[in-house]
C-alpha atoms as a PDB file:
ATOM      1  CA  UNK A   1      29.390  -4.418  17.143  1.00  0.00           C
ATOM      2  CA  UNK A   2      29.068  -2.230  14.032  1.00  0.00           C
ATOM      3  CA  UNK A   3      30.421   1.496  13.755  1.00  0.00           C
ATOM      4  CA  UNK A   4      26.713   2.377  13.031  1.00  0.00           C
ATOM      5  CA  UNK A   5      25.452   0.252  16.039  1.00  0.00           C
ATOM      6  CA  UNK A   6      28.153   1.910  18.604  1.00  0.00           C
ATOM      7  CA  UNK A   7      27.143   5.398  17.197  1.00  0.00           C
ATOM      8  CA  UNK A   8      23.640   4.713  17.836  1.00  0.00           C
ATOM      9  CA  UNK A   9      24.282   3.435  21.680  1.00  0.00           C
ATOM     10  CA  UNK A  10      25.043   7.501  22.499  1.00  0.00           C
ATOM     11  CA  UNK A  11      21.658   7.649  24.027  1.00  0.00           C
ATOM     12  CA  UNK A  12      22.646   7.386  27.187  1.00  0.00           C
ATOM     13  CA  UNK A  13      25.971   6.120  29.114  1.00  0.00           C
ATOM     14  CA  UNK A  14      25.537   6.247  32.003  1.00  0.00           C
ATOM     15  CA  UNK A  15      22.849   3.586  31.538  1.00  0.00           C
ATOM     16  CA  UNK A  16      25.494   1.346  29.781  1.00  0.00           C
ATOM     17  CA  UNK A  17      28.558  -0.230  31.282  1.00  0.00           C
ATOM     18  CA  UNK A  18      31.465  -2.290  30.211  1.00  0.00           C
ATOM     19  CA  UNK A  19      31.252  -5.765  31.539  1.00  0.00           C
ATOM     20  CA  UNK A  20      33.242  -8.968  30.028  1.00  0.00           C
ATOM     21  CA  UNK A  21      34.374  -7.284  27.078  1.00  0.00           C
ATOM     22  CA  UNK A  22      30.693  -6.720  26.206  1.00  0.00           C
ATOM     23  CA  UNK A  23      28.374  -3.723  26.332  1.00  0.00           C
ATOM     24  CA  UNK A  24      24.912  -4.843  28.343  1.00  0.00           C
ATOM     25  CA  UNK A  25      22.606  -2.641  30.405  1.00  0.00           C
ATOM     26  CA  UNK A  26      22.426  -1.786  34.237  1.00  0.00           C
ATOM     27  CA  UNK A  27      21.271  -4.479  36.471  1.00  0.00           C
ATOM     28  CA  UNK A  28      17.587  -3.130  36.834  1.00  0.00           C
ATOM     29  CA  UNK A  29      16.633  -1.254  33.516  1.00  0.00           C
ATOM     30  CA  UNK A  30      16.360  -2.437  29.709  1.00  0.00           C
ATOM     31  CA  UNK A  31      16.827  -0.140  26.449  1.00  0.00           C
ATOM     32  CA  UNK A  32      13.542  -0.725  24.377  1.00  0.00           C
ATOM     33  CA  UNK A  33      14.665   1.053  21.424  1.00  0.00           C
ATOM     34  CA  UNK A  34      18.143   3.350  21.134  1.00  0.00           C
ATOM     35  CA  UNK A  35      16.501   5.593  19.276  1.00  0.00           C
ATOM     36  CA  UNK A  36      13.203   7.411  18.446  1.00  0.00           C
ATOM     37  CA  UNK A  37      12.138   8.272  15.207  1.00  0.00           C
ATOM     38  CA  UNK A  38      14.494  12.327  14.180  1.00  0.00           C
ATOM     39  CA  UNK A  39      11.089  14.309  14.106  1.00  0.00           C
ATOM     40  CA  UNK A  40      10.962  16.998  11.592  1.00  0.00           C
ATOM     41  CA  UNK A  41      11.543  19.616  13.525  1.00  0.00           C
ATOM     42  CA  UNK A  42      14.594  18.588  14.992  1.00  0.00           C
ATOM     43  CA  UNK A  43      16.278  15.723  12.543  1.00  0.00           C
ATOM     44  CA  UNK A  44      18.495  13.470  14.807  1.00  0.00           C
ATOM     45  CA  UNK A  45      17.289  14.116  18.088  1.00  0.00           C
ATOM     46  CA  UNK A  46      17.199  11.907  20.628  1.00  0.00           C
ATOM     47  CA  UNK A  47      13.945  12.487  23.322  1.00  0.00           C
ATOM     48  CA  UNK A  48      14.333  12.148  27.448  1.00  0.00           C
ATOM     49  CA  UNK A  49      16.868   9.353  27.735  1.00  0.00           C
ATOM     50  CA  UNK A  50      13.638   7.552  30.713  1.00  0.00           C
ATOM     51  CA  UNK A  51      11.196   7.389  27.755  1.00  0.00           C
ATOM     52  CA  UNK A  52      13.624   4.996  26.103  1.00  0.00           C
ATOM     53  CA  UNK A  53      13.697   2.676  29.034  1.00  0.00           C
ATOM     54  CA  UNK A  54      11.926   0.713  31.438  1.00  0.00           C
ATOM     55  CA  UNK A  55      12.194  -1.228  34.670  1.00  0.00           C
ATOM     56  CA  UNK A  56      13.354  -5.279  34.789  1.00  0.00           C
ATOM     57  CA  UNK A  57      10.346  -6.342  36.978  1.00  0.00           C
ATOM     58  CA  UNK A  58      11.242  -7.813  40.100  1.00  0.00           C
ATOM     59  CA  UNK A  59      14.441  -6.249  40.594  1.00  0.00           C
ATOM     60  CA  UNK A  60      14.148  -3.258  42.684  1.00  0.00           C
ATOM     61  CA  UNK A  61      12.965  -2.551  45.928  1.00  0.00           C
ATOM     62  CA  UNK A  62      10.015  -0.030  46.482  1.00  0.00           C
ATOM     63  CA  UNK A  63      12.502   2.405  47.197  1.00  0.00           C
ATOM     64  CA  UNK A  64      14.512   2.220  44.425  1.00  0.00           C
ATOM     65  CA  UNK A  65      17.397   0.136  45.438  1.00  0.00           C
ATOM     66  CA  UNK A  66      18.384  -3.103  43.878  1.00  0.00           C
ATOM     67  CA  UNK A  67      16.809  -6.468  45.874  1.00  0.00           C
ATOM     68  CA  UNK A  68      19.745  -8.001  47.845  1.00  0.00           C
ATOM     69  CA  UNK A  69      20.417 -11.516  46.260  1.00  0.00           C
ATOM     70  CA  UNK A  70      21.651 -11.941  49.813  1.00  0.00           C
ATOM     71  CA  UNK A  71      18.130 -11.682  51.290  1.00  0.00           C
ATOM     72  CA  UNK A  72      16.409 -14.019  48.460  1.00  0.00           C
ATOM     73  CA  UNK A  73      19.195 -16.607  48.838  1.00  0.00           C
ATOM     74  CA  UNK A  74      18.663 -16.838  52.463  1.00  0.00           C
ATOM     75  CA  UNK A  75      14.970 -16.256  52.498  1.00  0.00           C
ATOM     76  CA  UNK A  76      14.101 -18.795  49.858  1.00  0.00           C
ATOM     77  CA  UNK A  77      15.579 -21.645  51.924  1.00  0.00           C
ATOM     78  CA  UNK A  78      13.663 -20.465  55.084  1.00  0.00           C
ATOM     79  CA  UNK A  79      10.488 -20.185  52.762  1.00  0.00           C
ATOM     80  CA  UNK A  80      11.085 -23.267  51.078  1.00  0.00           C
ATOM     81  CA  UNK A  81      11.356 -25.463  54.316  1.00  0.00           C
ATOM     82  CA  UNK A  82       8.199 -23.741  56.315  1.00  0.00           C
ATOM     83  CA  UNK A  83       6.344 -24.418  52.853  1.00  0.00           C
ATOM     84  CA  UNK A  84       7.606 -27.788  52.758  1.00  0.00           C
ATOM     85  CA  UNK A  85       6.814 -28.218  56.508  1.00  0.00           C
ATOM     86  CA  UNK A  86       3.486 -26.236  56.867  1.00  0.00           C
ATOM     87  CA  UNK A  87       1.991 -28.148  53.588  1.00  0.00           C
ATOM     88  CA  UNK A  88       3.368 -31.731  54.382  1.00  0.00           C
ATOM     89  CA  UNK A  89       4.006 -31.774  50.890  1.00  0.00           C
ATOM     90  CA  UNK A  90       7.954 -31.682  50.338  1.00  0.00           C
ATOM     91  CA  UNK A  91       7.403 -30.812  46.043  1.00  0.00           C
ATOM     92  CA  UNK A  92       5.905 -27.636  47.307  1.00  0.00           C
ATOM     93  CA  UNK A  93       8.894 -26.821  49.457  1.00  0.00           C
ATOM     94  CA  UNK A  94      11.174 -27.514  46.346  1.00  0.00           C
ATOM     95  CA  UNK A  95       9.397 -25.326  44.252  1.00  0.00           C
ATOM     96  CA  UNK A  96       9.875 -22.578  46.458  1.00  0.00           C
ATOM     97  CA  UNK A  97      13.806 -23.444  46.868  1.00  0.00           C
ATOM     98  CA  UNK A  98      14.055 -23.878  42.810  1.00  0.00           C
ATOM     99  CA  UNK A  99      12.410 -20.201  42.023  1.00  0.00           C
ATOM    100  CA  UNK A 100      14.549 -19.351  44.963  1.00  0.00           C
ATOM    101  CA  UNK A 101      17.727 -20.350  43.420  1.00  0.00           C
ATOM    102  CA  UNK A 102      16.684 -19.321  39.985  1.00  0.00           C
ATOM    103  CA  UNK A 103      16.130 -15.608  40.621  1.00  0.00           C
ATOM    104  CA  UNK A 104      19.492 -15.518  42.272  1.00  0.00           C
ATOM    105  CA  UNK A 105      21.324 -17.499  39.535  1.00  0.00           C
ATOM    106  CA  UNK A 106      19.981 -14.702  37.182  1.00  0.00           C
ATOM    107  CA  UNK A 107      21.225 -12.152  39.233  1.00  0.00           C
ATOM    108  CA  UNK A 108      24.338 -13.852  39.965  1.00  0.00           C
ATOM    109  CA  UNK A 109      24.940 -13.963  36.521  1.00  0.00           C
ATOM    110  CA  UNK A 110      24.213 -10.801  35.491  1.00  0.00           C
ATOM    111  CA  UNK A 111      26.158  -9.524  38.719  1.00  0.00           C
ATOM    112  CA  UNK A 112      29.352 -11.701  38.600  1.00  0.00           C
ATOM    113  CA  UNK A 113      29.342 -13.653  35.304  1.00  0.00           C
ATOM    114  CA  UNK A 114      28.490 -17.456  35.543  1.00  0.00           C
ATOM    115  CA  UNK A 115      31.797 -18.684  36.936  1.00  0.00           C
ATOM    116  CA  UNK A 116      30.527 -16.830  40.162  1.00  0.00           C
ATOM    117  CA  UNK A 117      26.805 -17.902  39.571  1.00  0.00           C
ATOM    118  CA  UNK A 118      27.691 -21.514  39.221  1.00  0.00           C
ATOM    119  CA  UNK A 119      29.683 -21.459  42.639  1.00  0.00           C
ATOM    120  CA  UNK A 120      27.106 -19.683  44.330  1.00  0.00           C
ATOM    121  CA  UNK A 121      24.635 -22.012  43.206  1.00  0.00           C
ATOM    122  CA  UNK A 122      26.849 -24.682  44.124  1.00  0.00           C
ATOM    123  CA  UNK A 123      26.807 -23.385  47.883  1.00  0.00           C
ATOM    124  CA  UNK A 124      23.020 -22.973  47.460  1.00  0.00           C
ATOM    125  CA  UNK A 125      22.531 -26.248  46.951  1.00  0.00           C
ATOM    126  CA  UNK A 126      24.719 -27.989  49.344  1.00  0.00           C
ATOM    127  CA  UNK A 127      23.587 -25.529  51.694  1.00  0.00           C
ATOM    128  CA  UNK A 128      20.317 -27.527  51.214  1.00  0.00           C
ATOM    129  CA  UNK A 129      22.327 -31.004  51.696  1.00  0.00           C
ATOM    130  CA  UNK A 130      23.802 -29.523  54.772  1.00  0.00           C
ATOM    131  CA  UNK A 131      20.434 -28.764  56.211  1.00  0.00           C
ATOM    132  CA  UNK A 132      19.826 -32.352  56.276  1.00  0.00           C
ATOM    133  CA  UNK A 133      23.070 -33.267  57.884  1.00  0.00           C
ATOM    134  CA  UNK A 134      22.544 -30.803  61.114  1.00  0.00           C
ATOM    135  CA  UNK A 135      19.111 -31.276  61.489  1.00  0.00           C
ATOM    136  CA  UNK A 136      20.276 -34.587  63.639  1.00  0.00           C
ATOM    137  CA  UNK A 137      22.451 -32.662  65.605  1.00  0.00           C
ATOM    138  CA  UNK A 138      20.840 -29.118  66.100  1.00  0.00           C
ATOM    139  CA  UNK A 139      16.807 -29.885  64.845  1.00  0.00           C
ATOM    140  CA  UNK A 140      14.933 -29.013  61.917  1.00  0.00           C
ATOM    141  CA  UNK A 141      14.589 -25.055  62.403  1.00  0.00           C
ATOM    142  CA  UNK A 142      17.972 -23.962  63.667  1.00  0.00           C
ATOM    143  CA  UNK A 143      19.763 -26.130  60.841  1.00  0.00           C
ATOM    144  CA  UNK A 144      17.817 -24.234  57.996  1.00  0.00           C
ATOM    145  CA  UNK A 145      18.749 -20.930  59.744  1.00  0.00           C
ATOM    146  CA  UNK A 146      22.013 -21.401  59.614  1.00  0.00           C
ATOM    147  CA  UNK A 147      22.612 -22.562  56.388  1.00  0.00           C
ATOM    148  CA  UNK A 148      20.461 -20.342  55.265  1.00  0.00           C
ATOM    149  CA  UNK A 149      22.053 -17.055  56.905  1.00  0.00           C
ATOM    150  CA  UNK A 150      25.454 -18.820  55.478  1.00  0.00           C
ATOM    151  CA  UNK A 151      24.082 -18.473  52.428  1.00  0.00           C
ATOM    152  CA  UNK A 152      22.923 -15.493  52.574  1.00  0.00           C
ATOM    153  CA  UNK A 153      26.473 -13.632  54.318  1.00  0.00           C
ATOM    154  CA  UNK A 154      28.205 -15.512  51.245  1.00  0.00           C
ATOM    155  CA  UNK A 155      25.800 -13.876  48.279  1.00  0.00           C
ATOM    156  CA  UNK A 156      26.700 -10.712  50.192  1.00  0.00           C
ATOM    157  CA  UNK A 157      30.341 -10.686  50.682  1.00  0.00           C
ATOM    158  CA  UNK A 158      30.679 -12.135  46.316  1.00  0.00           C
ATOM    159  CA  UNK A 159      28.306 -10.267  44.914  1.00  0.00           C
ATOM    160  CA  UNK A 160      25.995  -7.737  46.735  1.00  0.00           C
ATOM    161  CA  UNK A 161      28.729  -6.032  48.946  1.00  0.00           C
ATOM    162  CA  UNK A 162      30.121  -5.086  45.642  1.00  0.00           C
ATOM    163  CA  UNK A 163      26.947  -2.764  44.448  1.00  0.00           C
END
């Protein structure tokens, strides 16, 4: 990054945080420009520091807090299975499970780099195999629940617990 491009990222840092050696937004909000036009008036001034930004879509809550990977983890494999189950049409269920598990794989990444993301995904995904393999022993519904709340207490403790 340039000495002009660093002086220009003084709009607002609290917005910006040091992460891998790198400088990259907060997890829900995106600068759209670092700067607006100096107006005439007042030659390099920089407006409200919200008018320069707006919200990711799909990453905060309705009141403001970020969406737990956690919950989407663990919900997507519950949703994927009763959409697999109520359809008869297993494709259906895996589409849920694949936007599922890519929603959280961008949040893992963006959360805990992709060395994290890639395990996590990992467990995701043989949390899925491991459905399969208990549904013999426990049935159909009880395996997916606990996998899936494994899953879910896992995304929390790596990556959500850590805000």
């Amino acid at each position: 990054m340039t000495a002009a491009a660093t002086a220009r990222l003084t709009v607002c840092p609290q917005v910006w945080r040091r992460r891998a050696g790198r400088s990259q937004p907060a997890d829900s909000w995106e600068v759209l420009r670092l700067r607006r036009p100096s107006s005439p008036t007042y030659p390099g001034h920089v407006e409200d520091t919200k008018s320069h930004l707006r919200r990711v879509p799909g990453t905060m809550s309705a009141g403001g807090r970020p969406v737990p990977s956690a919950a989407v983890a663990a919900g997507s494999l519950v949703a994927g299975f009763a959409v697999a189950q109520a359809t008869d049409v297993r494709a259906l269920g895996g589409a849920v499970l694949v936007a599922g598990a890519l929603w959280c794989g961008r949040r893992w990444v963006r959360s805990g780099g992709p060395v994290t993301a890639s395990a996590l995904l990992v467990g995701y995904a043989g949390a899925f195999v491991g459905s399969h393999l208990l549904a013999p022993q426990l049935g159909a519904w009880p395996a997916v629940l606990v996998v899936s709340a494994a899953v879910g207490a896992t995304s929390w403790v790596v990556v959500d617990r850590r805000g």
